[in-house]
Protein backbone atom coordinates (compact mmCIF):
# COMPACT_ATOMS: atom_id res chain seq x y z
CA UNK A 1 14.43 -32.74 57.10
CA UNK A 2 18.02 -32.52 58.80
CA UNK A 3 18.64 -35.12 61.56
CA UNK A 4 19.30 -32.14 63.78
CA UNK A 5 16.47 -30.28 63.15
CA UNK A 6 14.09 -28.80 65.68
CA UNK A 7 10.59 -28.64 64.74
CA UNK A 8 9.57 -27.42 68.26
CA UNK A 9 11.60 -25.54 70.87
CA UNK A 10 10.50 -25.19 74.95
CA UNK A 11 9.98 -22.55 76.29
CA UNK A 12 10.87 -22.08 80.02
CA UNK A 13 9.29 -19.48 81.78
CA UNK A 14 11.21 -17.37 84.38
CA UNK A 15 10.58 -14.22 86.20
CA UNK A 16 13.96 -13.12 86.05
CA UNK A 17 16.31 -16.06 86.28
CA UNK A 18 15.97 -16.88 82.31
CA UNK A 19 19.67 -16.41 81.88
CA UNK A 20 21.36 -17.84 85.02
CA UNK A 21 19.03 -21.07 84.66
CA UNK A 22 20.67 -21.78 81.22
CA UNK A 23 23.99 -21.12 82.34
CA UNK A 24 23.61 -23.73 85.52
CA UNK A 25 21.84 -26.41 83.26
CA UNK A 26 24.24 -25.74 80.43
CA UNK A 27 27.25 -26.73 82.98
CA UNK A 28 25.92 -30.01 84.24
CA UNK A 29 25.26 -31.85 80.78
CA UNK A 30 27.31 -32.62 78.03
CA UNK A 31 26.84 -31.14 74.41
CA UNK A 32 25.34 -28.19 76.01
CA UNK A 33 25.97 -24.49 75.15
CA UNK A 34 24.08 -21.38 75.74
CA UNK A 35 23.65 -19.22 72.80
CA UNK A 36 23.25 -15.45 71.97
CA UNK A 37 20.99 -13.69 74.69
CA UNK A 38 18.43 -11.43 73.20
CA UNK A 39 17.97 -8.51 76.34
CA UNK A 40 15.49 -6.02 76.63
CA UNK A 41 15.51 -2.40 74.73
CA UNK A 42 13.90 0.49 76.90
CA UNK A 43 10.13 0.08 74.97
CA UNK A 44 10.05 -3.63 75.89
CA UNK A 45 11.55 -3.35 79.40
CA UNK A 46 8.72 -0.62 79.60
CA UNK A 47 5.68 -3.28 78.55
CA UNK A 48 6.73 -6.15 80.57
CA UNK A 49 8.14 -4.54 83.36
CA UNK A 50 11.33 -5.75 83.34
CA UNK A 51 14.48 -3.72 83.22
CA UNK A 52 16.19 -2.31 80.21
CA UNK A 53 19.17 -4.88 79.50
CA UNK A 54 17.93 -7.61 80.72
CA UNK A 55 17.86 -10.97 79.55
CA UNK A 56 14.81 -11.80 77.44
CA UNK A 57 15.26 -14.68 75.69
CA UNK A 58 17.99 -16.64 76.30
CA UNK A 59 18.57 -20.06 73.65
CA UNK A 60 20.39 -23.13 75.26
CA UNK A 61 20.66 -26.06 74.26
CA UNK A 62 20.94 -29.27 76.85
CA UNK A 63 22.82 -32.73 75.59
CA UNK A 64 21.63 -31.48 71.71
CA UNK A 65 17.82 -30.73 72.79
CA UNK A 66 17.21 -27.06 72.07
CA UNK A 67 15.52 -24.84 74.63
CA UNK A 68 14.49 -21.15 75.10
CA UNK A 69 14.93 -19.34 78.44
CA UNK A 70 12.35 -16.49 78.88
CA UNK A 71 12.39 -13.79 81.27
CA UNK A 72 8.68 -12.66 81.36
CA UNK A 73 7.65 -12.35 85.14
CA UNK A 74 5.99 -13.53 87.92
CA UNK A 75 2.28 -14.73 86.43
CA UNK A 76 3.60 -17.95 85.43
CA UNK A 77 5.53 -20.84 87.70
CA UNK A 78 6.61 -24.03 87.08
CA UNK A 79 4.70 -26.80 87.50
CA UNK A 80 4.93 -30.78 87.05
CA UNK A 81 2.34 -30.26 84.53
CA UNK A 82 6.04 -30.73 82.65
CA UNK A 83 8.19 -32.64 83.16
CA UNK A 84 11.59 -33.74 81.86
CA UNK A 85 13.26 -37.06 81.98
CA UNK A 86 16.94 -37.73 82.24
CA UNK A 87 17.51 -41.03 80.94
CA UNK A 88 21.36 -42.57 82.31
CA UNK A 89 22.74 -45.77 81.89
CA UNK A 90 24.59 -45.85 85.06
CA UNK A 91 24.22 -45.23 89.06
CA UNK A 92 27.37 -42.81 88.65
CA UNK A 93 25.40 -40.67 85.82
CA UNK A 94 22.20 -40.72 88.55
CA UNK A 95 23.99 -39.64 90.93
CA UNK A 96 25.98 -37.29 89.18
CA UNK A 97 22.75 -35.70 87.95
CA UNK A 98 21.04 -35.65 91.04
CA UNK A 99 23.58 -33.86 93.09
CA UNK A 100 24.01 -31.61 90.71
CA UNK A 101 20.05 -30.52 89.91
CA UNK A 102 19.14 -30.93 93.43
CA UNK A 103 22.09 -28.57 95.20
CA UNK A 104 20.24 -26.23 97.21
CA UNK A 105 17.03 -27.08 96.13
CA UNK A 106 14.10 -27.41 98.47
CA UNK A 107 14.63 -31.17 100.38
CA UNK A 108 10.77 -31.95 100.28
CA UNK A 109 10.92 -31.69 96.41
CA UNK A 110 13.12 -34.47 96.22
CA UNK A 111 11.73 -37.13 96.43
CA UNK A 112 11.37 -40.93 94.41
CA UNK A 113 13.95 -39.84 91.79
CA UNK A 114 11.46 -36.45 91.52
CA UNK A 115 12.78 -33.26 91.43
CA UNK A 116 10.89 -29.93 91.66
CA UNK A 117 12.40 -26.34 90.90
């Protein structure tokens, strides 16, 4: 198997945020890109309740880990049943990281090097 082969890709669930989410995490870390955004035809957009030409699925990848963006709704938030780490070698990467995942996030979310969406 290829060194940079996925077996398993993420899924993060959005209501409709899917593709502005992997834009915004796509700009903060290195060897990130966000790749061809699959959008919803007029049957689909019909069953889910989203609207026709909207994002879907959109695939990112962040720092060479590949994710999937999905736009499916409100039933499903985010919990920190996951989480994700961000491992940095220096207080100028930790800071750079924080500032940039925490902007206008909600204060009480941030705590203890924790932060909540």
């Amino acid at each position: 198997m290829s060194a940079h082969f996925h077996r398993i890709t993420p899924f993060l669930w959005f209501d409709k945020q899917a593709e502005e989410a992997a834009n915004h995490y796509a700009a903060i870390f290195p060897h990130s890109s966000v790749g061809k955004v699959v959008r919803y035809d007029k049957a689909a957009a019909q069953a889910s309740g989203q609207q026709e030409g909207a994002a879907m699925t959109v695939p990112f990848t962040l720092d060479g880990h590949k994710f999937v963006a999905l736009n499916g709704g409100p039933l499903f938030h985010f919990t920190p049943a996951v989480s994700f780490v961000v491992h940095c070698e220096t207080q100028d990467e930790i800071d750079h990281y924080w500032n940039e995942l925490s902007a206008g996030g909600d204060p009480s979310a941030q705590q203890c090097g924790w932060l909540s969406v």
